[in-house]
Every structure is written in structure tokens, then in C-alpha cells.
Protein backbone atom coordinates (compact mmCIF):
# COMPACT_ATOMS: atom_id res chain seq x y z
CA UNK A 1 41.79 5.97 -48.25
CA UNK A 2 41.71 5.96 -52.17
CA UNK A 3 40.86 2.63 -53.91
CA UNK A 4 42.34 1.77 -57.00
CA UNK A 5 41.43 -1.14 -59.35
CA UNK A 6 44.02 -2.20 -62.06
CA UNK A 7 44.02 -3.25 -65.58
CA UNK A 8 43.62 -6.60 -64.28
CA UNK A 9 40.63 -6.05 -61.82
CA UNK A 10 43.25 -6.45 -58.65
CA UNK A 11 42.32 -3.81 -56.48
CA UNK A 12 44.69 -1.55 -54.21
CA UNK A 13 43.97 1.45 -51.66
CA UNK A 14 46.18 4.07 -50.86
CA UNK A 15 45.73 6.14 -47.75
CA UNK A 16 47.64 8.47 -45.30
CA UNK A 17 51.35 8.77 -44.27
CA UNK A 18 52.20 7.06 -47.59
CA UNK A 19 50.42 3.42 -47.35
CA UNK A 20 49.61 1.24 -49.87
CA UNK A 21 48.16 -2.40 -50.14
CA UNK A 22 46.30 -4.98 -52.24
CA UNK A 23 42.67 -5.61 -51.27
CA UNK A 24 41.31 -8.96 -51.08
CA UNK A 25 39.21 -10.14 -53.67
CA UNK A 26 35.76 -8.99 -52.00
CA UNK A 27 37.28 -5.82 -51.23
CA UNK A 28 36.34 -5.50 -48.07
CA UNK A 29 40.21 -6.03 -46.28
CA UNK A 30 43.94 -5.47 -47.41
CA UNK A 31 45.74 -8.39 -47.99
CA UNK A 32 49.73 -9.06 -48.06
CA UNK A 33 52.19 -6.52 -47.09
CA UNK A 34 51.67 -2.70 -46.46
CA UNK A 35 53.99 -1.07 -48.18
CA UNK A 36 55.52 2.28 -47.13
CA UNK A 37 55.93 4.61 -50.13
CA UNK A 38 59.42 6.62 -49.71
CA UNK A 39 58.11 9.87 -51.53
CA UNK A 40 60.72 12.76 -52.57
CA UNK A 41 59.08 15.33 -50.28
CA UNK A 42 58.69 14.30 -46.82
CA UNK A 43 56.89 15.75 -43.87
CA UNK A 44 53.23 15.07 -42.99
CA UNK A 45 51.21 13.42 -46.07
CA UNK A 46 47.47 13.24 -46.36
CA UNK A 47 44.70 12.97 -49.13
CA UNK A 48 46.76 10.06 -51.49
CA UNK A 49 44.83 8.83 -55.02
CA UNK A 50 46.44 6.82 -57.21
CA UNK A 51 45.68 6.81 -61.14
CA UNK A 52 47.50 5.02 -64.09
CA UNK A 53 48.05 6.46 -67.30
CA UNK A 54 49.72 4.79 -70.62
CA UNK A 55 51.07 1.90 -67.69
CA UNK A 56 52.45 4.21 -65.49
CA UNK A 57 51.08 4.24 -62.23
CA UNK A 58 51.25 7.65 -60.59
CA UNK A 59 50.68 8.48 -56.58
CA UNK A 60 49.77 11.66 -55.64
CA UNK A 61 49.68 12.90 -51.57
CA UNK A 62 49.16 15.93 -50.06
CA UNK A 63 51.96 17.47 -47.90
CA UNK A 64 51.53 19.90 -45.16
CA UNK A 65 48.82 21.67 -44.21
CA UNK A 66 46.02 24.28 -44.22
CA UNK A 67 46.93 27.41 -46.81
CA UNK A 68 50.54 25.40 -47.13
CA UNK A 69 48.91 22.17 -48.91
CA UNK A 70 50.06 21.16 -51.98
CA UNK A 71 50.47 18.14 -54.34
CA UNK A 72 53.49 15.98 -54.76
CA UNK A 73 54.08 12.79 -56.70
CA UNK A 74 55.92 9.52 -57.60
CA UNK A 75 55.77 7.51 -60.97
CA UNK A 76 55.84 3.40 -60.71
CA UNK A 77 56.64 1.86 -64.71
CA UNK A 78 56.14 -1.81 -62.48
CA UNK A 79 52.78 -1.92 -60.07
CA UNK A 80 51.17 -0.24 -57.37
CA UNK A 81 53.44 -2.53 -54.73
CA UNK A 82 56.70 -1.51 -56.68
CA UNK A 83 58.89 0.37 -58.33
CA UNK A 84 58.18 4.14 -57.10
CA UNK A 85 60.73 6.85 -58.12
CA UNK A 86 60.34 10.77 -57.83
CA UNK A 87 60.14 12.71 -61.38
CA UNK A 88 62.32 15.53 -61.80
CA UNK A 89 59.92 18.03 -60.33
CA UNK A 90 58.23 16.11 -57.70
CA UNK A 91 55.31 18.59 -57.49
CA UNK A 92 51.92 18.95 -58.90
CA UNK A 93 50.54 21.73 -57.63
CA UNK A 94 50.85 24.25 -55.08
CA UNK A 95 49.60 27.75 -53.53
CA UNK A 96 49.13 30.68 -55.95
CA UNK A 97 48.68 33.06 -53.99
CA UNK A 98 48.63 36.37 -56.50
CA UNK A 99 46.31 34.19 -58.24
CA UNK A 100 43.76 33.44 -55.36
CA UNK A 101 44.73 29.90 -54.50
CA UNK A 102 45.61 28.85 -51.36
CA UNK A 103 46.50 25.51 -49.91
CA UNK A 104 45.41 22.86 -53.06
CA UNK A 105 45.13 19.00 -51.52
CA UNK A 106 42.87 15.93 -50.99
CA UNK A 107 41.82 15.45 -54.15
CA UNK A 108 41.39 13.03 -57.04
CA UNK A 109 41.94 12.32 -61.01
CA UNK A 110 39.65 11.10 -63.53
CA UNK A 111 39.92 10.81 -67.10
CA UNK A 112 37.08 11.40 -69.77
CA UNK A 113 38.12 11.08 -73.52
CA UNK A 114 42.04 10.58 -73.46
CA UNK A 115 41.99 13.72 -70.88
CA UNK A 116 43.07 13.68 -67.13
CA UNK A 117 42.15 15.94 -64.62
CA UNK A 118 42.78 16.90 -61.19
CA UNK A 119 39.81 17.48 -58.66
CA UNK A 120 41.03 19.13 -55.38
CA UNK A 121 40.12 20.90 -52.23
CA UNK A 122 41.59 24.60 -52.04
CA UNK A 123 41.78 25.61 -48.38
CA UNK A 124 41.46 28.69 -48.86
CA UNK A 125 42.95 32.25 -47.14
CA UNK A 126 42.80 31.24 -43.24
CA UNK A 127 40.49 28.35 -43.93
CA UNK A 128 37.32 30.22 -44.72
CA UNK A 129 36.34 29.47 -48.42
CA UNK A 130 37.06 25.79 -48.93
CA UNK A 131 36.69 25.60 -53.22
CA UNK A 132 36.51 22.16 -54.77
CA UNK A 133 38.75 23.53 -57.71
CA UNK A 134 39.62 21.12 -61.57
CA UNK A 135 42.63 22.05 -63.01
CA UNK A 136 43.77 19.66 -66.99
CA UNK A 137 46.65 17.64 -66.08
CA UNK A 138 49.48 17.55 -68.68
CA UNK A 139 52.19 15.35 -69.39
CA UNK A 140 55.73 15.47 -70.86
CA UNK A 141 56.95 13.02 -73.10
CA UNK A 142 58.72 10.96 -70.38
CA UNK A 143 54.98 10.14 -68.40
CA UNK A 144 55.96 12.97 -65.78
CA UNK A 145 53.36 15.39 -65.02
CA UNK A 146 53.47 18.89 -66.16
CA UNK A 147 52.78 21.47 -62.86
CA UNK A 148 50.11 23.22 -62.79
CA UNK A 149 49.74 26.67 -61.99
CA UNK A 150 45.78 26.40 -60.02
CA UNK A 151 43.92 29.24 -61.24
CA UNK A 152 40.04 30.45 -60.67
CA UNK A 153 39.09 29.97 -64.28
CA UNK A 154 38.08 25.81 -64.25
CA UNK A 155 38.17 23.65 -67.12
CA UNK A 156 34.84 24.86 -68.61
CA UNK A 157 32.31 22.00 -70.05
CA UNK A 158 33.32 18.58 -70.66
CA UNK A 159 30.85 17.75 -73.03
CA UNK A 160 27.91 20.17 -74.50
CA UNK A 161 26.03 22.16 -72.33
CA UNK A 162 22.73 20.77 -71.51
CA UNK A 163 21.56 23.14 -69.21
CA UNK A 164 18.23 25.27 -71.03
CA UNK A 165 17.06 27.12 -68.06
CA UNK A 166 17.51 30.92 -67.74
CA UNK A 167 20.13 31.66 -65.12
CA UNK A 168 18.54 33.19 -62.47
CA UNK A 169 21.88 34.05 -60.18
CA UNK A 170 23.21 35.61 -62.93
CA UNK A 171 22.96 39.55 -62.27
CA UNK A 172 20.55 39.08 -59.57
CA UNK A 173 20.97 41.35 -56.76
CA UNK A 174 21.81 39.47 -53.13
CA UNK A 175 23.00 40.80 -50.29
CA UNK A 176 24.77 38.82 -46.83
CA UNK A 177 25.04 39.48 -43.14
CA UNK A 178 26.77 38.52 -40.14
């Protein structure tokens, strides 16, 4: 599950197969309905978060699976409980493979200085590198979110660098085994 608290301190959680509910004031139980979020891509949904962003709430899941993971999402102008409809391009972000990404899910956004970003597991080619990859999220003038094509490079420093210490991985000769 993925808690949420609102402009108004009301807090929410989202978790798997498309749930969502208000938690009770202590936050410790849901309380009133679950609601059942009819998404534009169906199939098996994982990994949810939910963000808001200029008062749009957004809902992000993960569909599928292993190297096939990617991101879909829904846009709610009204609440968390209401409202949901599927943008244009219901995706956020999927494989690319020429690029070295495979499988991008359960993750979550954050925002620092008017920014958003998206912080995700890549699964990896036949589950063996697991990457916790950040990709800039963009947005079009309608609220929708802008795909993103996942790439190797990150999103560099958020702030200045305040690391002093020499690099000592950097050109340093290592070797693995079996």
C-alpha cells in the first residue's frame, strides 16, 4: 500500500488490484467504502502511489509483470474517492529495451522545488539487476503526464554536491567471480 495525505490532512492509501480508501483519523485503519479504480489498461496491477499536482490527483499502478512492467495512469480533477478518467495516453513509462531498461514498476513520486519525479524499480533482463532508476516527470498543459522514455543517465544532483571525498571506485581496478 501507498499512503497519501491531502491538502486537507485526510489521509488515503492506495494498494494492489486498483484499491483505494480513506484512513481513519489515527491512521491506523481504512474507513468508508473501498473503492475499485476502473483504470484504462487492465490486467494484473501492482505497486499503486498516488500524488497530486496543481489539484489534480494522479494514480499510478504497475501492470504486468517481470521485464513486461510498466506504468499506467488515471487523472481525478475531484478527490482521491472520485472522479478518475484515463488521459489520452494512459502510460507513463515502459520497457526500453535498446536503451537498457527493462520492466519499470513499483515505484513512487516526490516533488522538490516545483519539480516531480518518478522513483521506480527496473526489473531488469531476466530479473537479475533490479535498478532503483529516477526519471523528471513532465506535464502538458492539460495536467496529463508527458511519457517518459527511462534511460540509464538519472536526473543528476538535486541540489549542490556536498560530497568532498576523493572517489575511490572511480577507476579502481575490481574484479568478480562465480
Amino acid at each position: 500500500g501507498d499512503p497519501f495525505v491531502d491538502d486537507d490532512g485526510t489521509a488515503y492509501i492506495v494498494w494492489r488490484k486498483r484499491w483505494i480508501a480513506k484512513l481513519n483519523a489515527a491512521r491506523t485503519k481504512t474507513e468508508g467504502p473501498h473503492v475499485a479504480l476502473r483504470t484504462a489498461i487492465g490486467g494484473y496491477s501492482e505497486g499503486p502511489c498516488l500524488f497530486k499536482r496543481n489539484g489534480i490527483y494522479y494514480y499510478l499502478y504497475t501492470i504486468a509483470g517481470c521485464d513486461e512492467y510498466r506504468y499506467g495512469y488515471m487523472m481525478s480533477k475531484e478527490s482521491p474517492l472520485a472522479g478518475w478518467t484515463a488521459p489520452k495516453d494512459p502510460l507513463v513509462v515502459e520497457s526500453n529495451y535498446p536503451g537498457g531498461v527493462w520492466g519499470p514498476g513499483h515505484g513512487n513520486v516526490f516533488e522538490s522545488d516545483g519539480e516531480y519525479y518518478l522513483v521506480y524499480l527496473e526489473y531488469g533482463e531476466g530479473g537479475t539487476t533490479r535498478q532503483v532508476m529516477a526519471n523528471r516527470l513532465e506535464f502538458a498543459a492539460d495536467g496529463s503526464i508527458v511519457r517518459i522514455v527511462p534511460h540509464l543517465r538519472g536526473v543528476g544532483y538535486l541540489g549542490p554536491n556536498q560530497e568532498t571525498r576523493r572517489n575511490l571506485a572511480r577507476d579502481a581496478m575490481w574484479t568478480a567471480s562465480s
